[in-house]
C-alpha atoms as a PDB file:
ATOM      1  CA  UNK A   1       0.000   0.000   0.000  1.00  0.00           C
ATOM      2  CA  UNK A   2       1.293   3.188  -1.227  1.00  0.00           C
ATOM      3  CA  UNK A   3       1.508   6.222   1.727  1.00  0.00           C
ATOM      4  CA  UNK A   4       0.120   9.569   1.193  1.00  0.00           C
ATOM      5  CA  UNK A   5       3.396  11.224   0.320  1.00  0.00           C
ATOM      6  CA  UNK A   6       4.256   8.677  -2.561  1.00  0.00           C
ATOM      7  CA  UNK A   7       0.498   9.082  -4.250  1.00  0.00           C
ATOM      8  CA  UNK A   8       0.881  12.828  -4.125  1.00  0.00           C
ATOM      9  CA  UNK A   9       4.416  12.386  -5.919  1.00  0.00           C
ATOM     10  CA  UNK A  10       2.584  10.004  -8.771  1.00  0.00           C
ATOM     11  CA  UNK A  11       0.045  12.640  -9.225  1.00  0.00           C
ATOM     12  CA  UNK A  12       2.775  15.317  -9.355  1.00  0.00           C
ATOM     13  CA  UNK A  13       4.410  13.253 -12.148  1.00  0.00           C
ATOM     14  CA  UNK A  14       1.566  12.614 -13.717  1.00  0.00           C
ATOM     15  CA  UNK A  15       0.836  16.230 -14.071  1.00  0.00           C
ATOM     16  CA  UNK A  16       4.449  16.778 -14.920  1.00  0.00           C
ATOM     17  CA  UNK A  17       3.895  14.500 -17.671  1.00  0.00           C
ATOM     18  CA  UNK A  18       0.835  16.152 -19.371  1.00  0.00           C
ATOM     19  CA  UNK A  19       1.975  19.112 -19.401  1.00  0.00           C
ATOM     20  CA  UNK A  20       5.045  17.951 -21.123  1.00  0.00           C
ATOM     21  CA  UNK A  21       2.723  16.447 -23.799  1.00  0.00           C
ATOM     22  CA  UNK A  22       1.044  19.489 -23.711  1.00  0.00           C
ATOM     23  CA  UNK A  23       4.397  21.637 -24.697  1.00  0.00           C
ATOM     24  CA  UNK A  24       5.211  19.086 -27.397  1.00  0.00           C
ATOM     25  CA  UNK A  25       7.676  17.052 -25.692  1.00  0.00           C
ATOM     26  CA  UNK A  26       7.694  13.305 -26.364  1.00  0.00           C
ATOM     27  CA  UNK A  27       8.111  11.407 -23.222  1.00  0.00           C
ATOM     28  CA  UNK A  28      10.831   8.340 -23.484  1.00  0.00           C
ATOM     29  CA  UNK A  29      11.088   7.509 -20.117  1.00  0.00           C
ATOM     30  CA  UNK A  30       9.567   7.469 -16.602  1.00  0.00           C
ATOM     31  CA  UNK A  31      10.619   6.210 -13.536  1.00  0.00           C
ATOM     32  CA  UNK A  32      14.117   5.572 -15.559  1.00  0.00           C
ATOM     33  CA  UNK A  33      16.471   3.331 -12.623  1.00  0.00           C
ATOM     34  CA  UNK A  34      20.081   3.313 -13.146  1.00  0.00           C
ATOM     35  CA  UNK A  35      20.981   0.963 -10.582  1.00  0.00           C
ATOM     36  CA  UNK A  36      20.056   2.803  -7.338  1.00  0.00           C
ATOM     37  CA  UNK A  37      19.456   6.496  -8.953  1.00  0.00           C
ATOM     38  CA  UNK A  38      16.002   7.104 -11.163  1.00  0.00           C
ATOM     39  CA  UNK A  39      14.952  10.094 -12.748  1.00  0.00           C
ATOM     40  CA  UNK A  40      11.395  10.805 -12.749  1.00  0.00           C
ATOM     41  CA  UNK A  41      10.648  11.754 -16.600  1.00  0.00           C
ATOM     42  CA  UNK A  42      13.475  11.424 -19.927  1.00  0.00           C
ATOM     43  CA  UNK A  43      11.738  13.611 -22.878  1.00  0.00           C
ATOM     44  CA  UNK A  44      12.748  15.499 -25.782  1.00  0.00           C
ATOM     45  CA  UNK A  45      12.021  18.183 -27.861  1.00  0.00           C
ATOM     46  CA  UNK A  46      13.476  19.001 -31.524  1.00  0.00           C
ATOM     47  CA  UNK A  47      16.541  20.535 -29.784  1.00  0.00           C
ATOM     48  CA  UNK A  48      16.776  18.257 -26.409  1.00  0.00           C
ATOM     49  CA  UNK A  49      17.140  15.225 -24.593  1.00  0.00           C
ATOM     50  CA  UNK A  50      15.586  16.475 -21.162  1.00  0.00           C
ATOM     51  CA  UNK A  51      16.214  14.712 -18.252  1.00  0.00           C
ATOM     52  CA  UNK A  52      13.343  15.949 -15.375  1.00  0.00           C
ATOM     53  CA  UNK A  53      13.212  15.912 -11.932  1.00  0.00           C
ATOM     54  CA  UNK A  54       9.363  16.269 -10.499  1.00  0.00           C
ATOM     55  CA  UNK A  55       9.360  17.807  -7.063  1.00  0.00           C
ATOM     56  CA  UNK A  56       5.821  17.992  -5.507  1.00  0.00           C
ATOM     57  CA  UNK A  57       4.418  19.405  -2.006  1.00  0.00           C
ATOM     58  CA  UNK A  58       1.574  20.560  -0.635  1.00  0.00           C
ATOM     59  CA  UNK A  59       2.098  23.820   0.753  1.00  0.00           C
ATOM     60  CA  UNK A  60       5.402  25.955   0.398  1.00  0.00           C
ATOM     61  CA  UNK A  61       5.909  26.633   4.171  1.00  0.00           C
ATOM     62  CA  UNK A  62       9.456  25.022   4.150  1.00  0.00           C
ATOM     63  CA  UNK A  63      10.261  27.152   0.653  1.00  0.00           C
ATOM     64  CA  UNK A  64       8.958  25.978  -3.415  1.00  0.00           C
ATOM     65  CA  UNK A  65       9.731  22.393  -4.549  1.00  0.00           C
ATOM     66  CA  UNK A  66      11.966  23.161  -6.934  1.00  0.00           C
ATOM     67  CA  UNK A  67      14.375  24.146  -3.951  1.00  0.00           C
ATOM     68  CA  UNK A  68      14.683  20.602  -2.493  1.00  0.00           C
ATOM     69  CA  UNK A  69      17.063  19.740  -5.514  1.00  0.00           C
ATOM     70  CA  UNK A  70      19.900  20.178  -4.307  1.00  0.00           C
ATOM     71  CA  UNK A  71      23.558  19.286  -5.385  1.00  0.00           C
ATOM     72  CA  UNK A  72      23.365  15.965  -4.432  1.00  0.00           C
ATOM     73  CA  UNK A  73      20.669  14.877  -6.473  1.00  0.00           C
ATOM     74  CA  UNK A  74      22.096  17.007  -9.467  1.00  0.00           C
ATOM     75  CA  UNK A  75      24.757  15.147  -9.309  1.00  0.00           C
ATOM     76  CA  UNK A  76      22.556  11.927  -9.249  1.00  0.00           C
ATOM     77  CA  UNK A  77      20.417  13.289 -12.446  1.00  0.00           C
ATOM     78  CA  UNK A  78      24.000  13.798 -13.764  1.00  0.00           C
ATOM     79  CA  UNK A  79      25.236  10.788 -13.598  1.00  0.00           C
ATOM     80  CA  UNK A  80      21.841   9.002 -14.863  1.00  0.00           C
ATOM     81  CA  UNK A  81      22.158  11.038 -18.182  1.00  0.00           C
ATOM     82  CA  UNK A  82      25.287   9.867 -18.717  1.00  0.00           C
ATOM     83  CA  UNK A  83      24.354   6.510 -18.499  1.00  0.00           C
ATOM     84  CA  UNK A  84      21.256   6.690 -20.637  1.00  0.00           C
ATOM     85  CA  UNK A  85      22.934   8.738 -23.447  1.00  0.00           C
ATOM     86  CA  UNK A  86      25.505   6.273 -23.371  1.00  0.00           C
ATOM     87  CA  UNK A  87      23.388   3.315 -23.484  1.00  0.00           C
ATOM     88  CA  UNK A  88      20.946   4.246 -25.819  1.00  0.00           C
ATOM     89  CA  UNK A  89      23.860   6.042 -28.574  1.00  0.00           C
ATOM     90  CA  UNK A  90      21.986   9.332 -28.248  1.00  0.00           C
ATOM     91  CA  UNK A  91      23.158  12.315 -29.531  1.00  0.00           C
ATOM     92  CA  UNK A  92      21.463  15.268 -28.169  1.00  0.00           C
ATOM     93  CA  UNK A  93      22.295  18.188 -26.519  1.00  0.00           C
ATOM     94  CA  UNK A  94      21.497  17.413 -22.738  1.00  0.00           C
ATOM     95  CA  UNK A  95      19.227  19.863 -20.919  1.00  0.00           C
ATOM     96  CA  UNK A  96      18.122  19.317 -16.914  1.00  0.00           C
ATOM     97  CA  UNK A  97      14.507  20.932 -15.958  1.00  0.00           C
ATOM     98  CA  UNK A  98      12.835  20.323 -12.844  1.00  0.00           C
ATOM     99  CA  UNK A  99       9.160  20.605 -12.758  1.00  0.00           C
ATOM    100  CA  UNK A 100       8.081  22.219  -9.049  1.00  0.00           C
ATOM    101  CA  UNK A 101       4.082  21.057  -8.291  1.00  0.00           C
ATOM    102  CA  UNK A 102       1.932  22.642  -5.131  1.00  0.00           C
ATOM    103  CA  UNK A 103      -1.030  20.594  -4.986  1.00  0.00           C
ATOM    104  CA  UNK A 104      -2.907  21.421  -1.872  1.00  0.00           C
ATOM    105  CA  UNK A 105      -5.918  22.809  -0.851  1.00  0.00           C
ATOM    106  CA  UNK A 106      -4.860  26.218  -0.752  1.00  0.00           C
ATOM    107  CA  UNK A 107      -2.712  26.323  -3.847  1.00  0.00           C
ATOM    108  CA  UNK A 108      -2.069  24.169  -6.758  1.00  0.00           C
ATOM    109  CA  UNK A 109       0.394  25.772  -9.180  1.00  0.00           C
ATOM    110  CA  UNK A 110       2.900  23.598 -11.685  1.00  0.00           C
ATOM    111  CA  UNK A 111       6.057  25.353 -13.097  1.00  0.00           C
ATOM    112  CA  UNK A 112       8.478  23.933 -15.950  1.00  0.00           C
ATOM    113  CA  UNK A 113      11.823  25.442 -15.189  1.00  0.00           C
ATOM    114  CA  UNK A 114      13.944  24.436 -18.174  1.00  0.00           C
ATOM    115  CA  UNK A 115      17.911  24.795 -17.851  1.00  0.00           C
ATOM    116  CA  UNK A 116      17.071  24.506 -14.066  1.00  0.00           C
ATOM    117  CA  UNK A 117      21.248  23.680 -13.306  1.00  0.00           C
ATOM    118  CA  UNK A 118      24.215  23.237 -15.713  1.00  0.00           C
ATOM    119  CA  UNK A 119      26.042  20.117 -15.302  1.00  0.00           C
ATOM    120  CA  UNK A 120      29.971  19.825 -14.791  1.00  0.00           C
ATOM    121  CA  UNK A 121      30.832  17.883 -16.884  1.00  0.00           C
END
């Protein structure tokens, strides 16, 4: 049985997703596992292989989603890329977004931050 906290970060991705769709994206992965790290949602666009991390709360009284991704799991989103470019021969220019969703009962907002961090490479 799933807990409260891990159904509101399925509906967050599945928001996440849509609007994705929504923007034109094409969705090639979710829940993408390299050994112990995932990333939530691999897409593209004409220009990009996005690699997405979905951060979703209910209120904002500790600060927005989006802040909660910190260096750590940069480097984790990092390291995944690298691995899935590798393994699947791709090409494209790499871009990292994170997609913050409130979704509680006294605010629901979704934001698409695209070039959210630069890797180093």
């Amino acid at each position: 049985m799933k807990t409260e906290k891990q159904i509101q970060g399925i509906h967050g991705e599945e928001m996440a997703t849509n609007l994705l769709l929504q923007k034109g994206y094409r969705i090639l992965e979710r829940n993408w596992r390299c050994h112990h790290l995932e990333v939530d949602i691999i897409g593209e666009n004409d220009d990009f292989l996005v690699i997405v991390e979905v951060k979703t709360r209910k209120a904002t009284t500790f600060g927005d989603p989006e802040l909660f991704v910190d260096r750590q799991k940069q480097l984790h989103m990092i390291r995944s890329a690298k691995y899935y470019v590798k393994s699947k021969q791709i090409r494209k220019e790499i871009r990292f977004d994170i997609i913050s969703v409130v979704n509680g009962p006294e605010r629901q907002e979704i934001r698409h931050i695209e070039d959210a961090f630069k890797p180093h490479w």
